[in-house]
Structure formats: C-alpha cells, structure tokens
C-alpha atoms as a PDB file:
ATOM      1  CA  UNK A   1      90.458  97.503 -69.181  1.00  0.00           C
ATOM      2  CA  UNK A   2      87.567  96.023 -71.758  1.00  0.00           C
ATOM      3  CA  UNK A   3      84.601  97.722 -73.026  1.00  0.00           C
ATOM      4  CA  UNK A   4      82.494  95.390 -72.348  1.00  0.00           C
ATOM      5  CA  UNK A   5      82.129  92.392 -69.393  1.00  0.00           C
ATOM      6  CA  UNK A   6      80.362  89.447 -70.499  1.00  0.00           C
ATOM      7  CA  UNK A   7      78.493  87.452 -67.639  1.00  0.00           C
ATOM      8  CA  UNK A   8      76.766  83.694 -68.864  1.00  0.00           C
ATOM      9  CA  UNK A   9      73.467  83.657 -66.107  1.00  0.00           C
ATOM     10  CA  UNK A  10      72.784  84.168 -62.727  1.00  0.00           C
ATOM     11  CA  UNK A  11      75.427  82.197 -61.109  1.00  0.00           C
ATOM     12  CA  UNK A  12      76.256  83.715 -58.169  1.00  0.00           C
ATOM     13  CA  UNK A  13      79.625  83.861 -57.808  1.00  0.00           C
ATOM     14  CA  UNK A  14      79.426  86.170 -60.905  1.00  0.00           C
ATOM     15  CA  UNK A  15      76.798  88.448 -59.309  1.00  0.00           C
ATOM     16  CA  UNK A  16      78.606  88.774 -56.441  1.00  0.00           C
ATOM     17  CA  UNK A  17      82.091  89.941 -58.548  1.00  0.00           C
ATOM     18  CA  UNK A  18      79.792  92.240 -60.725  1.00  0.00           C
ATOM     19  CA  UNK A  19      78.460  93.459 -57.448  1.00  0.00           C
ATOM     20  CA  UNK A  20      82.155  94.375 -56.056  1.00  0.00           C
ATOM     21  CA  UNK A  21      82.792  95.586 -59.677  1.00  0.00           C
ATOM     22  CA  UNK A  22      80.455  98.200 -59.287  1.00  0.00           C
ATOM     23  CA  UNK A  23      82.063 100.249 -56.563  1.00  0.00           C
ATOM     24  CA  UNK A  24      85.390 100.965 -58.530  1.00  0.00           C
ATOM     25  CA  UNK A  25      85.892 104.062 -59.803  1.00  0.00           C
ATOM     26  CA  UNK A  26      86.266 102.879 -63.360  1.00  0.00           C
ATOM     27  CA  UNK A  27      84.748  99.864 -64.842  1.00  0.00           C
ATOM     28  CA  UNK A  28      83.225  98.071 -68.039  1.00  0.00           C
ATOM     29  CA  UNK A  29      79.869  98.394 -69.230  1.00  0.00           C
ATOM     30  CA  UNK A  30      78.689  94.213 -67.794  1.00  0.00           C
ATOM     31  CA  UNK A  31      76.072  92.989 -70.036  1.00  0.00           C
ATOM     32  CA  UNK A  32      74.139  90.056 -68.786  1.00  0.00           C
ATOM     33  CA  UNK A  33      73.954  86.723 -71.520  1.00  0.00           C
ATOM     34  CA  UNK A  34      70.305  85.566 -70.193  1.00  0.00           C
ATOM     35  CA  UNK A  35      70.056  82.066 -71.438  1.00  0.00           C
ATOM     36  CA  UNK A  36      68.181  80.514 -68.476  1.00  0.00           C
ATOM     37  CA  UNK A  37      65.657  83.347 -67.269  1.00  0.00           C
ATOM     38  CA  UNK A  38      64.798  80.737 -64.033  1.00  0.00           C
ATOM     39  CA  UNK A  39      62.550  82.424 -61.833  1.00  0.00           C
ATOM     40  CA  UNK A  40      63.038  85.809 -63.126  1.00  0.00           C
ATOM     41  CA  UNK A  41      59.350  87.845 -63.432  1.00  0.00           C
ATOM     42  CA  UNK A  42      57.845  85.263 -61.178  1.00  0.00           C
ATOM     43  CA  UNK A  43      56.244  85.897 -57.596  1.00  0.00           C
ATOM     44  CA  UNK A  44      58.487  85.109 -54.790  1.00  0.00           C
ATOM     45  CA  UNK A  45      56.958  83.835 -51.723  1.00  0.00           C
ATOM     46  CA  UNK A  46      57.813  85.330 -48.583  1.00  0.00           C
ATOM     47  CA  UNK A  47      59.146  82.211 -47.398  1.00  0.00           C
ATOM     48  CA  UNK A  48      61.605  82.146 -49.634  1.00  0.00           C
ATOM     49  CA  UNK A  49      62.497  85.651 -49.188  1.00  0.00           C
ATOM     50  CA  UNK A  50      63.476  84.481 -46.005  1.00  0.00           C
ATOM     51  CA  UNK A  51      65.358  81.543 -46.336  1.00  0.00           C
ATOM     52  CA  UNK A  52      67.800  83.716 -48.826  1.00  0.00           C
ATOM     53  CA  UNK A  53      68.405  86.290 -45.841  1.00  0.00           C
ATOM     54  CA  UNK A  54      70.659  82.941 -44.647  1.00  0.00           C
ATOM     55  CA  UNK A  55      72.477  82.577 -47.676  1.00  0.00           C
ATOM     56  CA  UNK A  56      75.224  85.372 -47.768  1.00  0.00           C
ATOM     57  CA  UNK A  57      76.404  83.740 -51.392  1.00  0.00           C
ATOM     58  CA  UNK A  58      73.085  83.395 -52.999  1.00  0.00           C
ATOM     59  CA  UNK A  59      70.998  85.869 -54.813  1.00  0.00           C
ATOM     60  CA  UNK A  60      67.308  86.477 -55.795  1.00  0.00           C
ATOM     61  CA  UNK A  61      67.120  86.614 -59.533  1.00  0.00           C
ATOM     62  CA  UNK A  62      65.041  90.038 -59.166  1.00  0.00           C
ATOM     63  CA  UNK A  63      67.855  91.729 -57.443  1.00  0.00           C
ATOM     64  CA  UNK A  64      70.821  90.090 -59.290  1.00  0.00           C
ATOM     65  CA  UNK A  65      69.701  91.211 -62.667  1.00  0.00           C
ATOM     66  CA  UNK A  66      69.378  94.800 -61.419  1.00  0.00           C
ATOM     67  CA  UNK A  67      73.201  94.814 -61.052  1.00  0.00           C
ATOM     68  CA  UNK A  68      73.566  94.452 -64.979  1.00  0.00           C
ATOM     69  CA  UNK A  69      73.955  97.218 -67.252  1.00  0.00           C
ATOM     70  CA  UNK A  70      72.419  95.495 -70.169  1.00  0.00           C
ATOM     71  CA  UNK A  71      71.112  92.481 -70.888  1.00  0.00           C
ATOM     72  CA  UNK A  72      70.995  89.779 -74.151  1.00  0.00           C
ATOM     73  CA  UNK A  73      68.162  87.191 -73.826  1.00  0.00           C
ATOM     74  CA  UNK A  74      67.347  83.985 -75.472  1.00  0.00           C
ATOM     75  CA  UNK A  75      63.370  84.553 -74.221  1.00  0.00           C
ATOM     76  CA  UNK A  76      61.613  87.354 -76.008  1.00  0.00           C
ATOM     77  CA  UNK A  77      58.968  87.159 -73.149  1.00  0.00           C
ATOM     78  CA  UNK A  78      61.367  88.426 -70.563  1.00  0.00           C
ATOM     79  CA  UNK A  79      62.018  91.582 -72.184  1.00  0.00           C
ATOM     80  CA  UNK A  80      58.576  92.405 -70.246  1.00  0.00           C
ATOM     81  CA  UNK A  81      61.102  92.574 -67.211  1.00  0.00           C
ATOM     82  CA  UNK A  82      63.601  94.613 -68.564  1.00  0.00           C
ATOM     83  CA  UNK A  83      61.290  97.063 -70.262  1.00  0.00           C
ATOM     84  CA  UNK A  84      59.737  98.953 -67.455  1.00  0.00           C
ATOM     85  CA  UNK A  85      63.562  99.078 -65.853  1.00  0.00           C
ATOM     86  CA  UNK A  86      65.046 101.178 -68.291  1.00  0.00           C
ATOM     87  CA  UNK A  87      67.542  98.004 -69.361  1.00  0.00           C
ATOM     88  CA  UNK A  88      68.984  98.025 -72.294  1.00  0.00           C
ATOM     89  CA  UNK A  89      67.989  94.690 -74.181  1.00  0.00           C
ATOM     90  CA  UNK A  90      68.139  92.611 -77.343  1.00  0.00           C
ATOM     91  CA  UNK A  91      67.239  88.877 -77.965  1.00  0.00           C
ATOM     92  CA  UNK A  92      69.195  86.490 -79.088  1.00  0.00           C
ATOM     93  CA  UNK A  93      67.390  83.358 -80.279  1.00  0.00           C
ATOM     94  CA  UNK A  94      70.060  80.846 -80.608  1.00  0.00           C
ATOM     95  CA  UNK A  95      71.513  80.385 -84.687  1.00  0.00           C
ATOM     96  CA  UNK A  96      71.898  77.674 -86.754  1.00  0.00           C
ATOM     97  CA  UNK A  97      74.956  75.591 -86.932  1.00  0.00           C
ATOM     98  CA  UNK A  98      74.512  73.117 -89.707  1.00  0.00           C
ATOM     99  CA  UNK A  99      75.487  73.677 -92.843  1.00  0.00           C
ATOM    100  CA  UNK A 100      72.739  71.552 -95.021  1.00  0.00           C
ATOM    101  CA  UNK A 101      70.799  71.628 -98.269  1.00  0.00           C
ATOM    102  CA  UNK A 102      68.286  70.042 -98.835  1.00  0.00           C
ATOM    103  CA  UNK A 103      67.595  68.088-101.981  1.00  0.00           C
ATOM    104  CA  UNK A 104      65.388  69.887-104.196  1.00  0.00           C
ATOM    105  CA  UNK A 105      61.202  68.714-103.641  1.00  0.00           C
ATOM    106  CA  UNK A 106      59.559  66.803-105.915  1.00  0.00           C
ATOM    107  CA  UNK A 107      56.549  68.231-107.771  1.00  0.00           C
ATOM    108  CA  UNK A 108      55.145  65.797-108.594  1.00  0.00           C
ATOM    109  CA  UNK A 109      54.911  64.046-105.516  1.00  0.00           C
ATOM    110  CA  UNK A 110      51.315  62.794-104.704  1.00  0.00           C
ATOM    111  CA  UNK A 111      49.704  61.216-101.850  1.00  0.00           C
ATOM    112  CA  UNK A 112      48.672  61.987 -98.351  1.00  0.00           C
ATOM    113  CA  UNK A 113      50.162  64.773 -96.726  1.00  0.00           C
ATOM    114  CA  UNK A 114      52.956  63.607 -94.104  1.00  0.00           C
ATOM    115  CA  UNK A 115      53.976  64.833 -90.402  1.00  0.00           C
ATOM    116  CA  UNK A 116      56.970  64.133 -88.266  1.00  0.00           C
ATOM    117  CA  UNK A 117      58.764  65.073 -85.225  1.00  0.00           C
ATOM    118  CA  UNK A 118      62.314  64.417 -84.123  1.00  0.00           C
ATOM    119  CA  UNK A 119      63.525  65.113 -80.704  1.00  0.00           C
ATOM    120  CA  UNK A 120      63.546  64.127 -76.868  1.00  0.00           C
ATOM    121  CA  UNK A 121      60.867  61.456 -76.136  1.00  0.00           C
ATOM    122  CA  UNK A 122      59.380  62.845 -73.301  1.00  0.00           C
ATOM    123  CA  UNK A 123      55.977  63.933 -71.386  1.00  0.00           C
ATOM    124  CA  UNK A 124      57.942  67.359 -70.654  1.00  0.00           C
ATOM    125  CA  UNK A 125      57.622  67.523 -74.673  1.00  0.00           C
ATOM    126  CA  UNK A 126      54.001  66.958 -75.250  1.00  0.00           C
ATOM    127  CA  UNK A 127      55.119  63.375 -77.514  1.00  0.00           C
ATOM    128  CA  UNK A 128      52.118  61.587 -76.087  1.00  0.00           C
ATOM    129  CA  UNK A 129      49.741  64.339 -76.501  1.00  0.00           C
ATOM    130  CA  UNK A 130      50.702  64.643 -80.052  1.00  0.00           C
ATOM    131  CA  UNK A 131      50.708  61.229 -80.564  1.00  0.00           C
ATOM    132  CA  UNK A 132      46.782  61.259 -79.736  1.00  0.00           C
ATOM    133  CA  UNK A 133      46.274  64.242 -81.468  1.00  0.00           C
ATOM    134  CA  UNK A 134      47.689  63.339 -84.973  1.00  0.00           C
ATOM    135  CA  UNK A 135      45.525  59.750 -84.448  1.00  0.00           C
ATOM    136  CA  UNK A 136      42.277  61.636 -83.339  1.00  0.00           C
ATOM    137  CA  UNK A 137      42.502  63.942 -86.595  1.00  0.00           C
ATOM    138  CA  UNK A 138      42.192  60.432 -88.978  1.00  0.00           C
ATOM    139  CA  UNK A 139      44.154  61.852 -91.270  1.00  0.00           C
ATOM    140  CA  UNK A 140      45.212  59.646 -94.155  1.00  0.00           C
ATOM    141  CA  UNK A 141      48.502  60.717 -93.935  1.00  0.00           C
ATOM    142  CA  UNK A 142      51.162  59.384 -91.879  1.00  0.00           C
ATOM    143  CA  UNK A 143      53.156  60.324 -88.786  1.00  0.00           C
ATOM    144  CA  UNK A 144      57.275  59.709 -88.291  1.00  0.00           C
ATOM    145  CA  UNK A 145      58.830  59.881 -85.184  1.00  0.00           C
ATOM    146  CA  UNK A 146      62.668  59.479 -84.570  1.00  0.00           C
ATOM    147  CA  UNK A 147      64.257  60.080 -81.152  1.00  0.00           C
ATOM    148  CA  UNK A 148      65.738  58.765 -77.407  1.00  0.00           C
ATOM    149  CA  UNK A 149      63.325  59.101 -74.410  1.00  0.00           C
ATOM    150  CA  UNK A 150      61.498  57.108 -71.622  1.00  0.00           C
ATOM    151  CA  UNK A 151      58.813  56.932 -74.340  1.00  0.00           C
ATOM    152  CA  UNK A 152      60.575  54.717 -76.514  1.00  0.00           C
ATOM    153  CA  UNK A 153      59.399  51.750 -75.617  1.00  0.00           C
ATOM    154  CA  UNK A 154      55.444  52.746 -75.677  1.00  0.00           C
ATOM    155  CA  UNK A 155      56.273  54.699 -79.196  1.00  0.00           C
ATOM    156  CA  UNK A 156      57.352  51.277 -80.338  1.00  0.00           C
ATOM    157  CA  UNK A 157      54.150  49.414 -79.407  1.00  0.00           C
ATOM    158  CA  UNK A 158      51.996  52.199 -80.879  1.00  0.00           C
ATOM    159  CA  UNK A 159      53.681  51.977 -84.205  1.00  0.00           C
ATOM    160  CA  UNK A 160      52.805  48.266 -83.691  1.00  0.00           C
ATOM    161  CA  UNK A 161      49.274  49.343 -83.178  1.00  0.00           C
ATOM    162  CA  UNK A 162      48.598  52.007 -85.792  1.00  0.00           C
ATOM    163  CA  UNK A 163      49.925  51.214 -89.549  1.00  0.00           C
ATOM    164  CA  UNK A 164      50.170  55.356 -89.975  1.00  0.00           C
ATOM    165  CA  UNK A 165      52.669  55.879 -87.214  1.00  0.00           C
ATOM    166  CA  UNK A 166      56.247  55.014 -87.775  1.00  0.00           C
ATOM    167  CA  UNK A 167      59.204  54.732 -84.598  1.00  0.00           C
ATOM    168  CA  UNK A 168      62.535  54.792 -86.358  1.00  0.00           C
ATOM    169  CA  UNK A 169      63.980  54.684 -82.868  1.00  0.00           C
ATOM    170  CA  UNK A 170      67.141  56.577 -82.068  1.00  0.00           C
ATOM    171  CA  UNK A 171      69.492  57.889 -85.233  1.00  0.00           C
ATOM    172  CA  UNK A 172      73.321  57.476 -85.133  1.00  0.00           C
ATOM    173  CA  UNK A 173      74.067  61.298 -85.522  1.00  0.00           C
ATOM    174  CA  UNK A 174      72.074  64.653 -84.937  1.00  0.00           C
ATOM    175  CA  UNK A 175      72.952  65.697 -88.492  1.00  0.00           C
ATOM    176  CA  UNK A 176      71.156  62.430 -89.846  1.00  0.00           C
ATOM    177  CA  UNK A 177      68.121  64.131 -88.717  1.00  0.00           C
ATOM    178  CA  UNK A 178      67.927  66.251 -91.278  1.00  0.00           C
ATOM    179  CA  UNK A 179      68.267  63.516 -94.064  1.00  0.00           C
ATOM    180  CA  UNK A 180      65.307  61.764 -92.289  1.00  0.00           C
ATOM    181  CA  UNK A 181      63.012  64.737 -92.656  1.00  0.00           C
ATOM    182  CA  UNK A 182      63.395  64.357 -96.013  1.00  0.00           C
ATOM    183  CA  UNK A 183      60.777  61.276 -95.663  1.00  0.00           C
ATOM    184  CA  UNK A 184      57.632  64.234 -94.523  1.00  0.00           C
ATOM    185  CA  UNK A 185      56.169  67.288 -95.420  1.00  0.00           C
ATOM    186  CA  UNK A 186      55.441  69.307 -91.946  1.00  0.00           C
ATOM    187  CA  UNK A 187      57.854  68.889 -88.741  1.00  0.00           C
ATOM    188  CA  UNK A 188      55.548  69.156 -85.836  1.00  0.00           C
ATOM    189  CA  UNK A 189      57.538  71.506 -82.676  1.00  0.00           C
ATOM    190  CA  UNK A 190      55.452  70.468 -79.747  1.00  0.00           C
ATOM    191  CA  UNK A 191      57.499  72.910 -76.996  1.00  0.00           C
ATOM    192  CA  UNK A 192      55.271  73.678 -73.900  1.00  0.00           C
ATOM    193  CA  UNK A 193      54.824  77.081 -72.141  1.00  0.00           C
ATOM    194  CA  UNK A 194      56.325  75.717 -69.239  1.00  0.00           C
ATOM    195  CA  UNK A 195      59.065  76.396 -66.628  1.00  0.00           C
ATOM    196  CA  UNK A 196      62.599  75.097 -68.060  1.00  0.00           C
ATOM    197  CA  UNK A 197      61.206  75.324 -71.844  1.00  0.00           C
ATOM    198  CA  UNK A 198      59.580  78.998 -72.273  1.00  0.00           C
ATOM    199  CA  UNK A 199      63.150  80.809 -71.412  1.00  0.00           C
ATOM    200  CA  UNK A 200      64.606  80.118 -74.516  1.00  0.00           C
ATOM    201  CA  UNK A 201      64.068  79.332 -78.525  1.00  0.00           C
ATOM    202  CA  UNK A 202      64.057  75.769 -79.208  1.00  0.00           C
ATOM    203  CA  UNK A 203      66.297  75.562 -81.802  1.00  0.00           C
ATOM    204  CA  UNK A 204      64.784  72.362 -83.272  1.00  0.00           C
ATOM    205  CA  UNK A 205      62.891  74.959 -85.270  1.00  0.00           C
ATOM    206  CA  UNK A 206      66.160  76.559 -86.574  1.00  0.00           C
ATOM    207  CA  UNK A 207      67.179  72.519 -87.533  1.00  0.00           C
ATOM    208  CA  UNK A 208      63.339  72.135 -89.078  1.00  0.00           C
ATOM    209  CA  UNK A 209      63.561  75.278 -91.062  1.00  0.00           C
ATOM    210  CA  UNK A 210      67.256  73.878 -92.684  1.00  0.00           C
ATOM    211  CA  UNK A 211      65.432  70.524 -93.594  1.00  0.00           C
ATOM    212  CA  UNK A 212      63.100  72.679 -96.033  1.00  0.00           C
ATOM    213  CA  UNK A 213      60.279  71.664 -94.536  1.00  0.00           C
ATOM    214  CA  UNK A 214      56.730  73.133 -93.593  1.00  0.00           C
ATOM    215  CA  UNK A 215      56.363  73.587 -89.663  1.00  0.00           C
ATOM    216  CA  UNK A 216      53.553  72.707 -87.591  1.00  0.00           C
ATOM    217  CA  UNK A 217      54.776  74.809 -84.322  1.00  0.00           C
ATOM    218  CA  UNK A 218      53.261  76.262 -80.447  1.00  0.00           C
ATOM    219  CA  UNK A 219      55.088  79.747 -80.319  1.00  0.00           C
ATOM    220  CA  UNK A 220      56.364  79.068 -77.315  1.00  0.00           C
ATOM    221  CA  UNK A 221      59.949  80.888 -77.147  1.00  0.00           C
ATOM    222  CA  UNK A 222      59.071  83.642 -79.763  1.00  0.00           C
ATOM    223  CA  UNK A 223      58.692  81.093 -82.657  1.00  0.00           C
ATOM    224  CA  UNK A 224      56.483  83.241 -84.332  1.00  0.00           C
ATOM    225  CA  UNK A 225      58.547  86.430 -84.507  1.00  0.00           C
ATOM    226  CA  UNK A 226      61.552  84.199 -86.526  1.00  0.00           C
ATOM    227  CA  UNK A 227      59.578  82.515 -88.843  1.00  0.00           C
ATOM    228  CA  UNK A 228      56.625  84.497 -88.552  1.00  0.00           C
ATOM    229  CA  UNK A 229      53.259  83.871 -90.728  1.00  0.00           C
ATOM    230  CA  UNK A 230      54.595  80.854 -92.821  1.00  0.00           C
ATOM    231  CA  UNK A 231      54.223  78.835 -89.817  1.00  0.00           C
ATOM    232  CA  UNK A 232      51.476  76.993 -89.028  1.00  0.00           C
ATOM    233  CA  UNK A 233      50.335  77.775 -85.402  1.00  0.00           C
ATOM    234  CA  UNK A 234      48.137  75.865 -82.715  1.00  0.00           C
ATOM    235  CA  UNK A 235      47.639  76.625 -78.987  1.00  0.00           C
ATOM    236  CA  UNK A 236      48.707  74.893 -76.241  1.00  0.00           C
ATOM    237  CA  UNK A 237      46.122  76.072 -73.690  1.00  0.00           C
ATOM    238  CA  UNK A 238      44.309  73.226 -75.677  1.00  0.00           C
ATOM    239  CA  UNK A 239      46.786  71.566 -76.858  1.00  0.00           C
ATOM    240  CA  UNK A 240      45.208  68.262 -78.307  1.00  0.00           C
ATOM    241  CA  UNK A 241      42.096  69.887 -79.844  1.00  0.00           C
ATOM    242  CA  UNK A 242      44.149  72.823 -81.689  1.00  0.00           C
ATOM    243  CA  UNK A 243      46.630  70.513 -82.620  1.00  0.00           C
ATOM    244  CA  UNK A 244      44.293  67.827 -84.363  1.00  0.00           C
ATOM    245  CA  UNK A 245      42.575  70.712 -85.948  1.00  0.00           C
ATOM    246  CA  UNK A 246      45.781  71.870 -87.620  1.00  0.00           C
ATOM    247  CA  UNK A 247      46.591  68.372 -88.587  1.00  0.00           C
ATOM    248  CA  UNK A 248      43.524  68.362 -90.659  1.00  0.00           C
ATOM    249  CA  UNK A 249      43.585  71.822 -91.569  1.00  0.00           C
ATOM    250  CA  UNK A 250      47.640  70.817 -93.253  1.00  0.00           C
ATOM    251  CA  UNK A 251      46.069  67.574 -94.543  1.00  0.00           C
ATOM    252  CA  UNK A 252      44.161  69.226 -96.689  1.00  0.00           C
ATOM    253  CA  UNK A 253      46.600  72.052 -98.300  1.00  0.00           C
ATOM    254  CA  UNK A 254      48.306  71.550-101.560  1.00  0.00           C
ATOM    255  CA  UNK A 255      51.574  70.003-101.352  1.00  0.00           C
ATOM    256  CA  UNK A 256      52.959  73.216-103.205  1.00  0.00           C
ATOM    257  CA  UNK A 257      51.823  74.933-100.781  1.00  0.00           C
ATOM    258  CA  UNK A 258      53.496  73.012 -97.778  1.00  0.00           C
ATOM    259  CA  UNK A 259      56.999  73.443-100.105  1.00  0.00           C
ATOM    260  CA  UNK A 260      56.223  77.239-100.763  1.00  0.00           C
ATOM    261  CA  UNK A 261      56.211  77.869 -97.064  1.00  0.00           C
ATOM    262  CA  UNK A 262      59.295  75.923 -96.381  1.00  0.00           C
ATOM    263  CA  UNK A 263      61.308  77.387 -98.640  1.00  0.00           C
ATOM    264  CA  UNK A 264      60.340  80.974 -97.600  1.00  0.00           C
ATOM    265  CA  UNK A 265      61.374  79.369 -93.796  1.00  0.00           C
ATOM    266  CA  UNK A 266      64.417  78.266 -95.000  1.00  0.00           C
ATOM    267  CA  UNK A 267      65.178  81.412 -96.181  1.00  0.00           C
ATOM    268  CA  UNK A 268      64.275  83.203 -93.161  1.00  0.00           C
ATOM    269  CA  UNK A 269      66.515  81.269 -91.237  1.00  0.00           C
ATOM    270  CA  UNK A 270      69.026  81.102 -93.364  1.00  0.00           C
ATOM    271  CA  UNK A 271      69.862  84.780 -94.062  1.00  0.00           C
ATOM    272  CA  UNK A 272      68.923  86.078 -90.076  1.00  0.00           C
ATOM    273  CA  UNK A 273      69.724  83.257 -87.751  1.00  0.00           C
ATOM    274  CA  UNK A 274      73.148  82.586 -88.815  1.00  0.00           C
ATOM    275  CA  UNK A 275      75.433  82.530 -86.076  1.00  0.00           C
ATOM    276  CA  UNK A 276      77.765  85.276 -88.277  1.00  0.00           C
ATOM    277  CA  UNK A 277      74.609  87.255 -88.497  1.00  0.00           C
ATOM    278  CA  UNK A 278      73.767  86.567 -84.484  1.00  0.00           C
ATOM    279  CA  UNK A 279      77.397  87.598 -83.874  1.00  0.00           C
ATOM    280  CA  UNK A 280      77.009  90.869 -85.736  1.00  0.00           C
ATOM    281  CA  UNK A 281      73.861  92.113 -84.009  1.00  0.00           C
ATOM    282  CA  UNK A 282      75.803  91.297 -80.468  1.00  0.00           C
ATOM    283  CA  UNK A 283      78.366  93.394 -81.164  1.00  0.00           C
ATOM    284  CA  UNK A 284      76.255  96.244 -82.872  1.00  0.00           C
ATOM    285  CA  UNK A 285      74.535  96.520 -79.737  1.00  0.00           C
ATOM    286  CA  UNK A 286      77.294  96.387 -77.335  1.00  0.00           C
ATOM    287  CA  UNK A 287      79.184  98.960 -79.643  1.00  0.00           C
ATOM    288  CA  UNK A 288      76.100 101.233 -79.034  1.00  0.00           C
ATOM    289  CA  UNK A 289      76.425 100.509 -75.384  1.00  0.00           C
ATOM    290  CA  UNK A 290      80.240 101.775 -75.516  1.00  0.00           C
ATOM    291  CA  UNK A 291      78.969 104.453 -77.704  1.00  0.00           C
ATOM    292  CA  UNK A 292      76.164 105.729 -75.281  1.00  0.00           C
ATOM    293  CA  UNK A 293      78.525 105.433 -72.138  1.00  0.00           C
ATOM    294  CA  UNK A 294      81.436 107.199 -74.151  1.00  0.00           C
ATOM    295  CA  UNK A 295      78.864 110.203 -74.397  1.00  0.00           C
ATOM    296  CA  UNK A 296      77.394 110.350 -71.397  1.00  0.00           C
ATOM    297  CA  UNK A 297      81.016 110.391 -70.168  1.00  0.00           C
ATOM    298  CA  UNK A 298      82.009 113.428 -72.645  1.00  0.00           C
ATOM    299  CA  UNK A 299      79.015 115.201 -71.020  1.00  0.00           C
ATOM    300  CA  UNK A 300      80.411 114.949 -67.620  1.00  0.00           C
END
C-alpha cells in the first residue's frame, strides 16, 4: 500500500472512491492537488443545495474537500478555507518550464520607456481595458502586443489608429515569446480577480520573469508573494485609472532601474519556481504528512 494517494480536483468519481477509501481499516494519507478551487469558499444557494440531493454521483465542493487529508493548492487565497479546518496545506504556484536566457541589456539604451503584453486576446483578460489605459496615460513610449483572441481583429485596426501601439498578431511558437519581449522594457499581466482566473497563478508571470524583464502586474493569484516588491503593482477594483497611473509612474523611472528589478525577478524565479525546486517542497511536505501519521500511529 502507498504513503501517500494523490487526487487531481474535485471530480467526483474520485471523491466518491476517497469516500469508500475512508472506511477501510488501513489506508494512505489522500492529499488533494487543488488546481481548480471552482466554487469552493463561495455561498451556496439553497436551491442548489437541493438540486444536488438528486444527484447521488455529484458532490458539493464544501463537503468533498472535507474528505481530504491534506491539501496542495495553486490559489494562495483558498488557504482561508483550509485554515480554520485544521487541513494541512501548502501552495503550489505552478514552475517554470523553459529553459531561456536572455541576452544581456543594453546600457546604453535610450529612449522612451516601452510596455508589452503577450497572451490570450480576450475581454476575460482585461486587453481592451489596457489598451485604453496605456493610450489615456500619453506616454511617449510605446505599447507591443502579440497574441490569438476574438480581439485580433480590433487590435489590428487600433495599431492602424495609434502609431505607439504595435499588433504583431499571433507568433509561430510559445517559446518565440520570449525572444519578442526582448523588443520592451515592462510586460504588463492584466489577470482579473474573477471566477476561472483567481484559483490559480498565471504563469505568464513565471514566462515574464525568464524574459528579464520589469513587470507591470494585478496580484491576482498571489503574484505578489513570488516576486514580491520588485513588481510593480496596480488595482483592479479600478483597473483603468491605477493602471494608467502606473504606466506613467514606469515611464518615468530610469531604464536601470526597470533592468535592476528584472534581474532580481529573474532570479527569484529562477532559483524558487523551478519545477525541481516545486517537486522538492511536494514531497517535503507529504514526507511530513507520513511522518506525522507514522507518530500518531506509534502513540496508539
């Protein structure tokens, strides 16, 4: 028999096997890989309630998770669920899995400070809003976008519009992304607080960090407790203001600056978020698990 169980989600046919596990005399430790949090913390309406009272195979999140002796999470915010439970816990924010260097920065570089995103081209991503944002600041800098989306078409005629924002349209490989970075100064991470994005770390930031560039970023996801005070931060409870602010605010730093705080993020990323390093805190805290389990055992 294992150690230790591993269960991916809430599916469940899982919870319902980890549920039957349960009653055996002699079992694993099953720790729960949270990587799509769903519903979990929120209010359930009574309605709902209800309707699952008619589904033998389905399962609340609130009472499924219960059934798990520990739990690894890709959202930092939902340790606020396993907390007050008594759950064991860690997070695990994604890790890196590009191996890149970047070519070393110019210093003497001059000129305008520039911005750029690369991602999904989406409203769920905040493109248009940053879009406005960047133009609103009139900054003489310049803004680069590269990505596929519904917004590809009206990304194209803005570029058209506005000599300081550039569509390179969709690139060949996700690795060429970094090699296109090399082209600004900040990488803008526009990830909203919202259901479907705020259960997990969006690990664009781990690909902006490898680029050795500064990061313009929403903490959304725990961004702020991986990369920490060399970010740049603005809020998304107003988005388009704090945003155009920051713009300004990074417009007006020295470029050595901008480069100092990359490199620090690069570092940060580079020695923690490795997935070797990931790896090794997993199984340091699933060894402790065994550990704790083997003692309260011994006690008995």
């Amino acid at each position: 028999m294992p150690d230790i169980l591993l269960v991916r989600n809430l599916q469940h046919v899982f919870n319902h096997f980890v549920k039957w596990l349960r009653k055996q005399p002699m079992r694993p430790t099953v720790v729960l890989i949270l990587g799509d949090s769903g519903s979990l913390g929120e209010n359930i309406s009574f309605s709902r309630r209800f309707r699952y009272w008619f589904k033998p195979m389905q399962m609340l999140e609130t009472k499924s998770v219960l059934l798990y002796d520990a739990c690894i999470i890709s959202n930092i915010s939902a340790k606020r669920y396993f907390e007050p439970r008594g759950i064991p816990w860690t997070w695990h924010p994604s890790a890196f899995k590009t191996d890149y260097t970047p070519p070393v920065p110019d210093i003497n570089l001059n000129g305008p400070i520039r911005f750029g995103y690369f991602g999904a081209l989406s409203e769920g991503y905040a493109v248009t809003a940053m879009v406005r944002a960047f133009l609103k600041a009139n900054v003489p800098g310049s803004l680069h976008i590269c990505g596929f989306g519904d917004m590809a078409g009206e990304l194209t005629k803005l570029a058209e519009e506005h000599p300081n924002l550039h569509f390179d349209g969709f690139l060949p490989k996700e690795t060429d992304c970094l090699d296109w970075s090399q082209k600004v100064d900040v990488l803008i991470n526009t990830r909203l607080p919202i259901r479907g994005q705020d259960n997990s770390f969006p690990s664009k930031v781990f690909e902006y960090g490898l680029a050795g560039k500064a990061i313009l970023s929403t903490i959304t996801g725990g961004v702020n407790q991986v990369i920490e005070k060399e970010c740049i931060y603005f809020d998304t409870n107003n988005f388009e203001e704090s945003l155009c602010e920051r713009i300004q605010e990074m417009s007006n730093m020295d470029r050595a600056e901008l480069q100092r705080r990359a490199t620090t993020i690069r570092n940060l990323v580079t020695q923690n978020y490795s997935y070797n390093e990931q790896a090794r805190r997993m199984v340091e805290f699933m060894k402790g698990l065994v550990n704790s389990r083997n003692a309260q055992n011994t006690l008995h």
